[in-house]
C-alpha atoms as a PDB file:
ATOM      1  CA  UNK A   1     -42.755 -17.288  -0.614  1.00  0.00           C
ATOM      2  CA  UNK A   2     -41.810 -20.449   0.822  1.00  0.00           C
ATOM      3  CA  UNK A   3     -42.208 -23.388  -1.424  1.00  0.00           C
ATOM      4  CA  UNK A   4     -45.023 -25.805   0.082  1.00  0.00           C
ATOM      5  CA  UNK A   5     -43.859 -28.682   2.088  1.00  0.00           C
ATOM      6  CA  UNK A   6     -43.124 -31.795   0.202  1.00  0.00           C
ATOM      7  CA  UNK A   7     -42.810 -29.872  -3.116  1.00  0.00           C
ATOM      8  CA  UNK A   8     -40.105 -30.665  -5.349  1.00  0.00           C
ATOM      9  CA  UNK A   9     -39.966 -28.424  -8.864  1.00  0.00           C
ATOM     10  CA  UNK A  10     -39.820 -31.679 -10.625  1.00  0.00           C
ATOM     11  CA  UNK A  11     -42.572 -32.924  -9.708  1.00  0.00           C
ATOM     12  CA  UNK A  12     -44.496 -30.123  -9.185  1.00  0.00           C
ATOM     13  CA  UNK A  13     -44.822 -28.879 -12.617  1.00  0.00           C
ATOM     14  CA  UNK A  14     -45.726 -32.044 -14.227  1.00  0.00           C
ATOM     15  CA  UNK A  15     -48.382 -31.841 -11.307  1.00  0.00           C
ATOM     16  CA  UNK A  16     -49.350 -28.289 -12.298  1.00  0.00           C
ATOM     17  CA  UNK A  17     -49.654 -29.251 -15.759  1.00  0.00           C
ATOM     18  CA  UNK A  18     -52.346 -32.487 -15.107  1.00  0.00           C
ATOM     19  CA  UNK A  19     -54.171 -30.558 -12.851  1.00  0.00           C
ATOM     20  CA  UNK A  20     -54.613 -27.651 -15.371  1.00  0.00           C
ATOM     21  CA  UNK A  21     -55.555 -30.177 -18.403  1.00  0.00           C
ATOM     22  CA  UNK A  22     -58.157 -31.969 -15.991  1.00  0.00           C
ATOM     23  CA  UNK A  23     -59.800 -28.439 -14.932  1.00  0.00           C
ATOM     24  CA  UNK A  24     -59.729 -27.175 -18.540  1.00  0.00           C
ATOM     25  CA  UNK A  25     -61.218 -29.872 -20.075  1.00  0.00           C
ATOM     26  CA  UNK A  26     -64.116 -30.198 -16.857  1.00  0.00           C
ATOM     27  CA  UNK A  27     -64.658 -26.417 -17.026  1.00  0.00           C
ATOM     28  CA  UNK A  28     -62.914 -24.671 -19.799  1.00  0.00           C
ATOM     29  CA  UNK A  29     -60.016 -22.249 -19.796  1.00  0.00           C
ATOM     30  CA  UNK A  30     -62.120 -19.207 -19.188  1.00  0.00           C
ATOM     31  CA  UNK A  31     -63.859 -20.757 -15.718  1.00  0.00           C
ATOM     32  CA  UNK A  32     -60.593 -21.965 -14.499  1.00  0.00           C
ATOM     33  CA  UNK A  33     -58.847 -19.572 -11.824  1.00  0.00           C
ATOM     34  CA  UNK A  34     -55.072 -20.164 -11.217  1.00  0.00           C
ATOM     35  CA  UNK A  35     -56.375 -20.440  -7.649  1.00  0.00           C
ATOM     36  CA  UNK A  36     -58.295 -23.720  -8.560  1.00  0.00           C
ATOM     37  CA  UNK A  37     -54.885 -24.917 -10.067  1.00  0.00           C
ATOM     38  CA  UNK A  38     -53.180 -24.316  -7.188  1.00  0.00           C
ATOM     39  CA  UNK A  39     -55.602 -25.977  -4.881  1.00  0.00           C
ATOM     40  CA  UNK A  40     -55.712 -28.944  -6.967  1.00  0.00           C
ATOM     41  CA  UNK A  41     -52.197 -29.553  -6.684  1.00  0.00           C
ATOM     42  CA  UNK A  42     -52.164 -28.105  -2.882  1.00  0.00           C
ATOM     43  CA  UNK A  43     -49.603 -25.467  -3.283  1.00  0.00           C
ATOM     44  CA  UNK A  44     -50.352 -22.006  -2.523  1.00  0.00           C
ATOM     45  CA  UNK A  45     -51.680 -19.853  -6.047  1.00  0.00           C
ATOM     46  CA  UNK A  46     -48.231 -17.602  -5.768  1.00  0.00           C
ATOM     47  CA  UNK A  47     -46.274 -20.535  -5.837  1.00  0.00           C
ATOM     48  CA  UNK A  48     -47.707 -21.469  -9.726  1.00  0.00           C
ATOM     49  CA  UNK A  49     -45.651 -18.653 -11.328  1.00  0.00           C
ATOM     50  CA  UNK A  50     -42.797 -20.351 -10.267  1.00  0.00           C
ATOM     51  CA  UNK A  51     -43.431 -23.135 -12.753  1.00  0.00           C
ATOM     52  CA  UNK A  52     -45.168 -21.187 -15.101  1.00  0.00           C
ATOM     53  CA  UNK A  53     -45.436 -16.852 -16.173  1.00  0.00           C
ATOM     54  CA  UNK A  54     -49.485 -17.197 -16.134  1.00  0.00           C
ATOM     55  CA  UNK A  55     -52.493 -19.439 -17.520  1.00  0.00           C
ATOM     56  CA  UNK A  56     -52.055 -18.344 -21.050  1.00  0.00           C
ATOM     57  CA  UNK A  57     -49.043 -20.160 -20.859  1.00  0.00           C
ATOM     58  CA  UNK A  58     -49.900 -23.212 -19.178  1.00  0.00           C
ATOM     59  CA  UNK A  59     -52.622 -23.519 -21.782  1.00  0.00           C
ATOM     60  CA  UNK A  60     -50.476 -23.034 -24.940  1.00  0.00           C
ATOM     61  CA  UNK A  61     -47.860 -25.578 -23.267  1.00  0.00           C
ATOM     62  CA  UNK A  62     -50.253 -28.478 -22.839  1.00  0.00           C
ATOM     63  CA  UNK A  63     -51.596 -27.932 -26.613  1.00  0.00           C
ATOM     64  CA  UNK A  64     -47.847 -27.101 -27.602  1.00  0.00           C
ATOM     65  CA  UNK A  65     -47.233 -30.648 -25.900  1.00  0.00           C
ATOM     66  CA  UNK A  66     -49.848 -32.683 -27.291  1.00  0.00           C
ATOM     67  CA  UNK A  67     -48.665 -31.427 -31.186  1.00  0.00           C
ATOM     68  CA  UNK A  68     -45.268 -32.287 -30.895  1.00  0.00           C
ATOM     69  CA  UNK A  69     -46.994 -35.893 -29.318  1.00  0.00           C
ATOM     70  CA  UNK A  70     -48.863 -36.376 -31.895  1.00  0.00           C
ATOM     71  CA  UNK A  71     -46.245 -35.464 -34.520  1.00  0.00           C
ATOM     72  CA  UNK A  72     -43.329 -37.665 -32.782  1.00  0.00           C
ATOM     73  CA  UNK A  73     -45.005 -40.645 -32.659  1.00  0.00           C
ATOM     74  CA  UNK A  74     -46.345 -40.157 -36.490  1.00  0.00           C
ATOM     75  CA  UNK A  75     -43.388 -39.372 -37.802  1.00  0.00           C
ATOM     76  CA  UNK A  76     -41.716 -42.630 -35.923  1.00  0.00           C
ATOM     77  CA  UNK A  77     -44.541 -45.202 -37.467  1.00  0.00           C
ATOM     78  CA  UNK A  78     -42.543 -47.601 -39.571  1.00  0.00           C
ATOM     79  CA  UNK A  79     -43.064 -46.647 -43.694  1.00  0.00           C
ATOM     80  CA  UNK A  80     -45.631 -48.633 -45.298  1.00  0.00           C
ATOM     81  CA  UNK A  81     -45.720 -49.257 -48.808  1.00  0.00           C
ATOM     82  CA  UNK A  82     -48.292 -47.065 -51.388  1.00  0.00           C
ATOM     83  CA  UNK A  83     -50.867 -44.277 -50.678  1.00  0.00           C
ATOM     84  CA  UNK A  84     -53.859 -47.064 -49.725  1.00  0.00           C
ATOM     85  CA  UNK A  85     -51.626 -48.831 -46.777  1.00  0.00           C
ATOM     86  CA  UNK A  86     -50.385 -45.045 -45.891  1.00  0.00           C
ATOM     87  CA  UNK A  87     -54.020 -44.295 -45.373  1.00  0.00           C
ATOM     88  CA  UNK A  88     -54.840 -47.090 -43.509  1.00  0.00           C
ATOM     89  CA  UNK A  89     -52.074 -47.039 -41.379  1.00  0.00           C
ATOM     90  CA  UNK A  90     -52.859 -42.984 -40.885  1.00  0.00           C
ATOM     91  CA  UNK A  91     -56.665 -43.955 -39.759  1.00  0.00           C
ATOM     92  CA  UNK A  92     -55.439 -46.527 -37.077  1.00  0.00           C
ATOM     93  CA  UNK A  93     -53.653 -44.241 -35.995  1.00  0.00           C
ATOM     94  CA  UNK A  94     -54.983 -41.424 -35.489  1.00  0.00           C
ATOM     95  CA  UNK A  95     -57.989 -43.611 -33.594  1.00  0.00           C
ATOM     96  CA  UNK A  96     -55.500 -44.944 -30.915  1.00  0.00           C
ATOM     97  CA  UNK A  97     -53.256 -41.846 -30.196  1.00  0.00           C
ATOM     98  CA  UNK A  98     -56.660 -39.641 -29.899  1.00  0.00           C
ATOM     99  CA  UNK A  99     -58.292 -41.704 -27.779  1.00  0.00           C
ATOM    100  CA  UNK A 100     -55.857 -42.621 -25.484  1.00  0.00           C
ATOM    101  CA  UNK A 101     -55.813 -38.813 -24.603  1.00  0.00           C
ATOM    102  CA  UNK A 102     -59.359 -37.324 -24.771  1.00  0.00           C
ATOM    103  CA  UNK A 103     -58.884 -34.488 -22.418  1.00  0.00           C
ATOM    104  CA  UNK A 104     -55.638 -33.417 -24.806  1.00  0.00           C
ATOM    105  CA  UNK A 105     -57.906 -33.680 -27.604  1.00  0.00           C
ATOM    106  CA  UNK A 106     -60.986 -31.683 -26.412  1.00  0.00           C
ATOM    107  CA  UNK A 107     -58.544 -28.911 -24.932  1.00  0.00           C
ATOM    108  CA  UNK A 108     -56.665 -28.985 -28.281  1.00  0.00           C
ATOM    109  CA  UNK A 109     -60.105 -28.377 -30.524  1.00  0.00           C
ATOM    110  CA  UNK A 110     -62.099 -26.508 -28.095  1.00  0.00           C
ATOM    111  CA  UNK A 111     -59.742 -24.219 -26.292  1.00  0.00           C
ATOM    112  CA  UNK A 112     -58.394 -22.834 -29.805  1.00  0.00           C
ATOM    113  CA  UNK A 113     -60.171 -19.503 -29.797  1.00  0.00           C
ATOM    114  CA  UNK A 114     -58.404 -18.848 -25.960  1.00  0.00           C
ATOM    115  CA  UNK A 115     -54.949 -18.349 -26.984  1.00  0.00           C
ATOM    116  CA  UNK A 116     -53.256 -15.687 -27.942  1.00  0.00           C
ATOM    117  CA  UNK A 117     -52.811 -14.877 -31.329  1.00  0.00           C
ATOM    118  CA  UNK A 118     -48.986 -15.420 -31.667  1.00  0.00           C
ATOM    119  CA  UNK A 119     -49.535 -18.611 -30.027  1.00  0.00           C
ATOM    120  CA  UNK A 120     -52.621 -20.004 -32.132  1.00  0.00           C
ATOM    121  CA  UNK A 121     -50.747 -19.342 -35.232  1.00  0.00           C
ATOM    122  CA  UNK A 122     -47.842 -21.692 -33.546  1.00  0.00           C
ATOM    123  CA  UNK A 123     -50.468 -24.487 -32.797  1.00  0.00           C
ATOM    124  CA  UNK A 124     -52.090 -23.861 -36.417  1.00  0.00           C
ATOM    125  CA  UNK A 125     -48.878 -24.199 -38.263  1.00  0.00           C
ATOM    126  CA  UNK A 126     -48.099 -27.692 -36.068  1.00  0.00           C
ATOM    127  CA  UNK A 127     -51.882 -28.284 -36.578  1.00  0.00           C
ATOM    128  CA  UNK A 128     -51.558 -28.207 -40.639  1.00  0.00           C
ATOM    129  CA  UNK A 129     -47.813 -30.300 -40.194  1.00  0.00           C
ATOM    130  CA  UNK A 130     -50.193 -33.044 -39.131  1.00  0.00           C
ATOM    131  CA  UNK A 131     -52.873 -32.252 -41.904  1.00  0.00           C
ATOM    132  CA  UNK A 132     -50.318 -31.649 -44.364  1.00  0.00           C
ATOM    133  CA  UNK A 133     -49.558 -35.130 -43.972  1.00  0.00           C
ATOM    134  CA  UNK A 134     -52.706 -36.789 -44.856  1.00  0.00           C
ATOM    135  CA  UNK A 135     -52.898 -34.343 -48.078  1.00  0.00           C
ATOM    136  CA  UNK A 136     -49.833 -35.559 -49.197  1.00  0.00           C
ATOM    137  CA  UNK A 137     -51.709 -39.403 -48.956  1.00  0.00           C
ATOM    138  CA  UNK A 138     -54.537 -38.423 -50.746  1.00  0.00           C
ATOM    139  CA  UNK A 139     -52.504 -36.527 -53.162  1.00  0.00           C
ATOM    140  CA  UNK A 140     -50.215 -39.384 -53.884  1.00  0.00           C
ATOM    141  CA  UNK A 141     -53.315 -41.308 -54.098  1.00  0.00           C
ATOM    142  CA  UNK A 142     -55.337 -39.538 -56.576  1.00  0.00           C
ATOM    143  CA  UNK A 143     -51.806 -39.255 -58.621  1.00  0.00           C
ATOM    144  CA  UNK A 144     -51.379 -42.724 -58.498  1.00  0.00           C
ATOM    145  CA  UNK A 145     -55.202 -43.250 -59.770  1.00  0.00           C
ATOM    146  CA  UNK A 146     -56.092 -45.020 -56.228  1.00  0.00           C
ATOM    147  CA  UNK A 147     -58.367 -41.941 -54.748  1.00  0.00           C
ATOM    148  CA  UNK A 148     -60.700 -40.021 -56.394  1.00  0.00           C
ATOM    149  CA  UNK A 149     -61.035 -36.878 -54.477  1.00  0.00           C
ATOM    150  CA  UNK A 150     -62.111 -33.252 -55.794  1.00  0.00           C
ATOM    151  CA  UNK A 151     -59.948 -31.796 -53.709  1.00  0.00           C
ATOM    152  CA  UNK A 152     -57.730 -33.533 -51.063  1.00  0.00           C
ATOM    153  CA  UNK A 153     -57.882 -30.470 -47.859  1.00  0.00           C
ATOM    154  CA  UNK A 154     -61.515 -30.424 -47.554  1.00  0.00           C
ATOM    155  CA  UNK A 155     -61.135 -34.035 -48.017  1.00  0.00           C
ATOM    156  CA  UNK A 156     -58.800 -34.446 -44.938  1.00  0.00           C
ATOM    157  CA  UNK A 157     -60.665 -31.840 -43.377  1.00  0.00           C
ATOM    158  CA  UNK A 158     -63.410 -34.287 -43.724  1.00  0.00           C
ATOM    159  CA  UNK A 159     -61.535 -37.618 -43.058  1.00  0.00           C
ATOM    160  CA  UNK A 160     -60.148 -35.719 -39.518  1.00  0.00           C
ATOM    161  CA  UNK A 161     -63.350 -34.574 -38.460  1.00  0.00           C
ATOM    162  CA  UNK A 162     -65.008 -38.070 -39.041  1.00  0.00           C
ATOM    163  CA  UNK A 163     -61.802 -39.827 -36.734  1.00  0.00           C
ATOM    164  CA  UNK A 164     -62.531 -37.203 -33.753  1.00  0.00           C
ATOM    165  CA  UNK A 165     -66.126 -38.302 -33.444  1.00  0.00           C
ATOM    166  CA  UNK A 166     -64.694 -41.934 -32.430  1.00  0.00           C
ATOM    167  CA  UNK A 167     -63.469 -39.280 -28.981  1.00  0.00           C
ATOM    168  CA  UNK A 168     -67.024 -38.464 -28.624  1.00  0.00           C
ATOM    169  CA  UNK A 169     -68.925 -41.956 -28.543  1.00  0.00           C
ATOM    170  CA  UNK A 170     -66.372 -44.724 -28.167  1.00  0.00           C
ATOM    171  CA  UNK A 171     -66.233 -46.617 -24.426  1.00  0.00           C
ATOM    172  CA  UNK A 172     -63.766 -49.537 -23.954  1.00  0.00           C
ATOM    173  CA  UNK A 173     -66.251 -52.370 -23.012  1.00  0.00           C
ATOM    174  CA  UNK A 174     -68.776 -51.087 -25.311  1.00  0.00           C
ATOM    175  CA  UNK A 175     -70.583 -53.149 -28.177  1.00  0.00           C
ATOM    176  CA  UNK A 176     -67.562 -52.955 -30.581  1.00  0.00           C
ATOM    177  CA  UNK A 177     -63.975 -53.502 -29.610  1.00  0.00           C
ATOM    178  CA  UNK A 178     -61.571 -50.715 -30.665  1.00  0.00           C
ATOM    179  CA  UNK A 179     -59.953 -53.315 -33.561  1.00  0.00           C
ATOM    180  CA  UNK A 180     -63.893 -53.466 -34.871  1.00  0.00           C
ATOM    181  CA  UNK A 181     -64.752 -50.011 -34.665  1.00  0.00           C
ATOM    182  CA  UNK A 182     -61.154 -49.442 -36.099  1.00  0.00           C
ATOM    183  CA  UNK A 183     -61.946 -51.612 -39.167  1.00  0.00           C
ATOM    184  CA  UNK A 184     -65.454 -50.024 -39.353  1.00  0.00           C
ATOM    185  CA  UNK A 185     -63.749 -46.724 -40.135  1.00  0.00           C
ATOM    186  CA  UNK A 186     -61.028 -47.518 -41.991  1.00  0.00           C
ATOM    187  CA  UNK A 187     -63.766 -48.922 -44.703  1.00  0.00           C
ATOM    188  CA  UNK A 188     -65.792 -45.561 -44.216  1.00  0.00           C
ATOM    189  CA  UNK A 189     -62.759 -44.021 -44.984  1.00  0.00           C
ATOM    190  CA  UNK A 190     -61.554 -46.211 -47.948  1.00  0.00           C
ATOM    191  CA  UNK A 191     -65.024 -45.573 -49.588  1.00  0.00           C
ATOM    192  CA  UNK A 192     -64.997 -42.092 -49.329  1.00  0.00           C
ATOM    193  CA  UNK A 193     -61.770 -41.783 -51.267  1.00  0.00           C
ATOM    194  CA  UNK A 194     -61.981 -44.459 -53.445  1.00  0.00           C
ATOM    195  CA  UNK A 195     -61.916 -44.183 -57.199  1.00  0.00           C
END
Protein backbone atom coordinates (compact mmCIF):
# COMPACT_ATOMS: atom_id res chain seq x y z
CA UNK A 1 0.00 0.00 0.00
CA UNK A 2 1.02 3.34 -0.87
CA UNK A 3 2.09 5.47 1.99
CA UNK A 4 -0.49 8.50 2.38
CA UNK A 5 0.46 11.72 0.85
CA UNK A 6 2.47 14.01 2.97
CA UNK A 7 3.53 11.14 5.30
CA UNK A 8 6.95 10.93 6.38
CA UNK A 9 7.85 7.71 8.87
CA UNK A 10 9.31 10.23 11.16
CA UNK A 11 6.74 11.97 11.77
CA UNK A 12 4.21 9.67 11.40
CA UNK A 13 4.87 7.47 14.25
CA UNK A 14 5.30 10.06 16.81
CA UNK A 15 1.80 11.04 15.25
CA UNK A 16 0.51 7.47 15.65
CA UNK A 17 1.67 7.34 19.06
CA UNK A 18 -0.32 10.88 20.36
CA UNK A 19 -3.19 9.93 18.64
CA UNK A 20 -3.32 6.45 20.33
CA UNK A 21 -2.56 8.00 24.00
CA UNK A 22 -5.40 10.70 23.36
CA UNK A 23 -8.02 7.86 22.22
CA UNK A 24 -6.94 5.54 25.07
CA UNK A 25 -7.18 7.77 27.68
CA UNK A 26 -10.89 9.36 26.09
CA UNK A 27 -12.13 5.79 25.53
CA UNK A 28 -9.93 3.11 26.85
CA UNK A 29 -7.81 0.52 25.08
CA UNK A 30 -10.59 -1.95 24.65
CA UNK A 31 -13.08 0.76 22.67
CA UNK A 32 -10.28 1.95 20.58
CA UNK A 33 -10.16 0.33 16.93
CA UNK A 34 -6.81 0.70 15.02
CA UNK A 35 -9.21 2.19 12.46
CA UNK A 36 -9.93 5.20 14.84
CA UNK A 37 -6.04 5.53 15.09
CA UNK A 38 -5.64 5.67 11.72
CA UNK A 39 -8.31 8.20 11.06
CA UNK A 40 -7.04 10.38 13.67
CA UNK A 41 -3.81 10.68 12.16
CA UNK A 42 -5.44 10.48 8.43
CA UNK A 43 -3.53 7.61 7.11
CA UNK A 44 -5.22 4.64 5.90
CA UNK A 45 -5.64 1.65 9.01
CA UNK A 46 -3.08 -0.74 6.83
CA UNK A 47 -0.65 1.82 6.82
CA UNK A 48 -0.37 1.65 11.05
CA UNK A 49 1.48 -1.72 10.95
CA UNK A 50 4.06 -0.07 9.28
CA UNK A 51 4.96 1.86 12.41
CA UNK A 52 3.80 -0.53 14.70
CA UNK A 53 3.01 -4.94 14.70
CA UNK A 54 -0.61 -4.19 16.38
CA UNK A 55 -2.38 -2.19 19.36
CA UNK A 56 -0.95 -4.36 22.03
CA UNK A 57 2.11 -2.89 21.09
CA UNK A 58 1.38 0.60 20.70
CA UNK A 59 -0.10 0.37 24.17
CA UNK A 60 2.87 -1.28 25.97
CA UNK A 61 5.20 1.37 24.06
CA UNK A 62 3.49 4.49 25.36
CA UNK A 63 3.49 2.95 29.09
CA UNK A 64 7.08 1.48 28.25
CA UNK A 65 7.79 5.29 27.37
CA UNK A 66 6.34 7.06 30.15
CA UNK A 67 8.53 4.55 32.80
CA UNK A 68 11.70 5.11 31.39
CA UNK A 69 10.34 9.18 31.57
CA UNK A 70 9.66 9.03 34.72
CA UNK A 71 12.79 7.09 35.75
CA UNK A 72 15.29 9.42 33.58
CA UNK A 73 14.35 12.44 34.88
CA UNK A 74 14.40 10.94 38.68
CA UNK A 75 17.39 9.49 38.45
CA UNK A 76 18.93 12.98 36.92
CA UNK A 77 17.46 15.22 40.05
CA UNK A 78 20.54 16.64 41.69
CA UNK A 79 21.33 14.52 45.30
CA UNK A 80 19.99 16.16 48.23
CA UNK A 81 21.30 15.68 51.52
CA UNK A 82 19.41 13.07 54.29
CA UNK A 83 16.22 10.92 54.02
CA UNK A 84 13.75 14.15 55.07
CA UNK A 85 15.11 16.50 52.00
CA UNK A 86 15.11 13.07 49.79
CA UNK A 87 11.46 12.89 50.62
CA UNK A 88 10.65 16.19 49.99
CA UNK A 89 12.40 16.52 46.98
CA UNK A 90 10.64 12.91 45.87
CA UNK A 91 6.98 14.56 46.65
CA UNK A 92 7.69 17.70 44.42
CA UNK A 93 8.44 15.69 42.19
CA UNK A 94 6.45 13.32 41.59
CA UNK A 95 3.51 16.27 41.66
CA UNK A 96 5.10 18.11 38.62
CA UNK A 97 6.23 15.17 36.32
CA UNK A 98 2.56 13.52 36.89
CA UNK A 99 0.76 16.29 36.19
CA UNK A 100 2.35 17.62 33.41
CA UNK A 101 1.26 14.29 31.68
CA UNK A 102 -2.22 13.18 32.89
CA UNK A 103 -3.23 11.18 29.93
CA UNK A 104 0.34 9.10 30.47
CA UNK A 105 -0.67 8.72 33.92
CA UNK A 106 -4.32 7.51 33.62
CA UNK A 107 -3.22 5.09 30.65
CA UNK A 108 -0.30 3.94 32.87
CA UNK A 109 -2.76 3.02 36.08
CA UNK A 110 -5.84 2.20 34.28
CA UNK A 111 -4.82 0.36 31.18
CA UNK A 112 -2.64 -2.17 33.40
CA UNK A 113 -4.97 -5.14 33.30
CA UNK A 114 -4.87 -4.76 29.04
CA UNK A 115 -1.47 -5.89 28.43
CA UNK A 116 -0.16 -8.88 27.94
CA UNK A 117 1.28 -10.73 30.55
CA UNK A 118 5.00 -10.71 29.44
CA UNK A 119 4.60 -7.13 29.00
CA UNK A 120 2.84 -6.15 32.44
CA UNK A 121 5.50 -7.92 34.26
CA UNK A 122 8.05 -5.47 32.17
CA UNK A 123 5.99 -2.33 33.25
CA UNK A 124 5.67 -3.88 36.95
CA UNK A 125 9.32 -4.45 37.36
CA UNK A 126 9.99 -0.55 35.97
CA UNK A 127 6.86 0.24 38.09
CA UNK A 128 8.58 -1.12 41.52
CA UNK A 129 12.28 0.62 40.13
CA UNK A 130 10.32 3.78 40.82
CA UNK A 131 8.70 2.45 44.15
CA UNK A 132 11.77 0.86 45.15
CA UNK A 133 13.07 4.20 45.34
CA UNK A 134 10.87 5.81 47.80
CA UNK A 135 11.33 2.53 50.12
CA UNK A 136 14.77 3.02 50.17
CA UNK A 137 13.80 6.92 51.65
CA UNK A 138 11.66 5.73 54.13
CA UNK A 139 13.96 2.98 54.98
CA UNK A 140 16.91 5.23 55.39
CA UNK A 141 14.58 7.30 57.30
CA UNK A 142 13.24 5.07 59.87
CA UNK A 143 17.12 3.81 60.18
CA UNK A 144 18.21 7.09 60.75
CA UNK A 145 15.30 7.58 63.54
CA UNK A 146 13.60 10.43 61.20
CA UNK A 147 10.35 8.21 60.06
CA UNK A 148 8.40 6.12 61.98
CA UNK A 149 6.74 3.77 59.66
CA UNK A 150 5.46 0.05 60.37
CA UNK A 151 6.38 -0.91 57.30
CA UNK A 152 7.82 1.33 54.50
CA UNK A 153 5.89 -0.57 50.99
CA UNK A 154 2.46 -0.15 52.17
CA UNK A 155 3.74 3.09 53.31
CA UNK A 156 4.86 4.19 49.75
CA UNK A 157 2.05 2.39 48.49
CA UNK A 158 0.20 4.88 50.50
CA UNK A 159 2.38 8.04 49.97
CA UNK A 160 1.97 7.20 45.83
CA UNK A 161 -1.56 6.77 45.90
CA UNK A 162 -2.12 10.06 47.94
CA UNK A 163 0.35 12.11 45.04
CA UNK A 164 -1.93 10.62 42.06
CA UNK A 165 -5.08 12.12 43.51
CA UNK A 166 -3.36 15.72 42.92
CA UNK A 167 -4.04 14.15 38.74
CA UNK A 168 -7.58 13.85 39.66
CA UNK A 169 -8.59 17.37 41.21
CA UNK A 170 -5.81 19.84 40.52
CA UNK A 171 -6.62 22.77 37.63
CA UNK A 172 -3.92 25.43 36.93
CA UNK A 173 -5.91 28.65 37.79
CA UNK A 174 -7.66 26.99 40.53
CA UNK A 175 -7.84 28.24 44.29
CA UNK A 176 -4.28 27.01 45.14
CA UNK A 177 -1.25 27.46 42.97
CA UNK A 178 0.72 24.26 42.26
CA UNK A 179 3.78 25.66 44.79
CA UNK A 180 0.70 25.80 47.57
CA UNK A 181 -0.90 22.68 46.89
CA UNK A 182 2.77 21.33 46.57
CA UNK A 183 3.60 22.52 50.12
CA UNK A 184 0.14 21.32 51.31
CA UNK A 185 1.26 17.78 50.51
CA UNK A 186 4.57 17.69 51.25
CA UNK A 187 3.35 18.45 55.08
CA UNK A 188 0.61 15.63 54.65
CA UNK A 189 3.32 13.63 53.73
CA UNK A 190 5.94 14.67 56.39
CA UNK A 191 3.23 13.91 59.08
CA UNK A 192 2.42 10.69 57.99
CA UNK A 193 5.98 9.48 58.32
CA UNK A 194 7.13 11.36 60.98
CA UNK A 195 8.47 9.93 64.20
Amino acid sequence: MARTQGSHSDITGPRIRKAALKLFAQHGYAAVSMRQIAGEVGVQAGALYNYTPDKQSLLFGLMHAHMDELLSARAALPPVDGPLEELKQFVGFHIRFHLERPDEVFIAYMELRNLTPENFAMIEALRRTYEDDLEGILREGVAQGVFAVPDTKIATLAVIAMLNGVNTWYRSGGRLSLDEVETIYWDMVRKAVAR
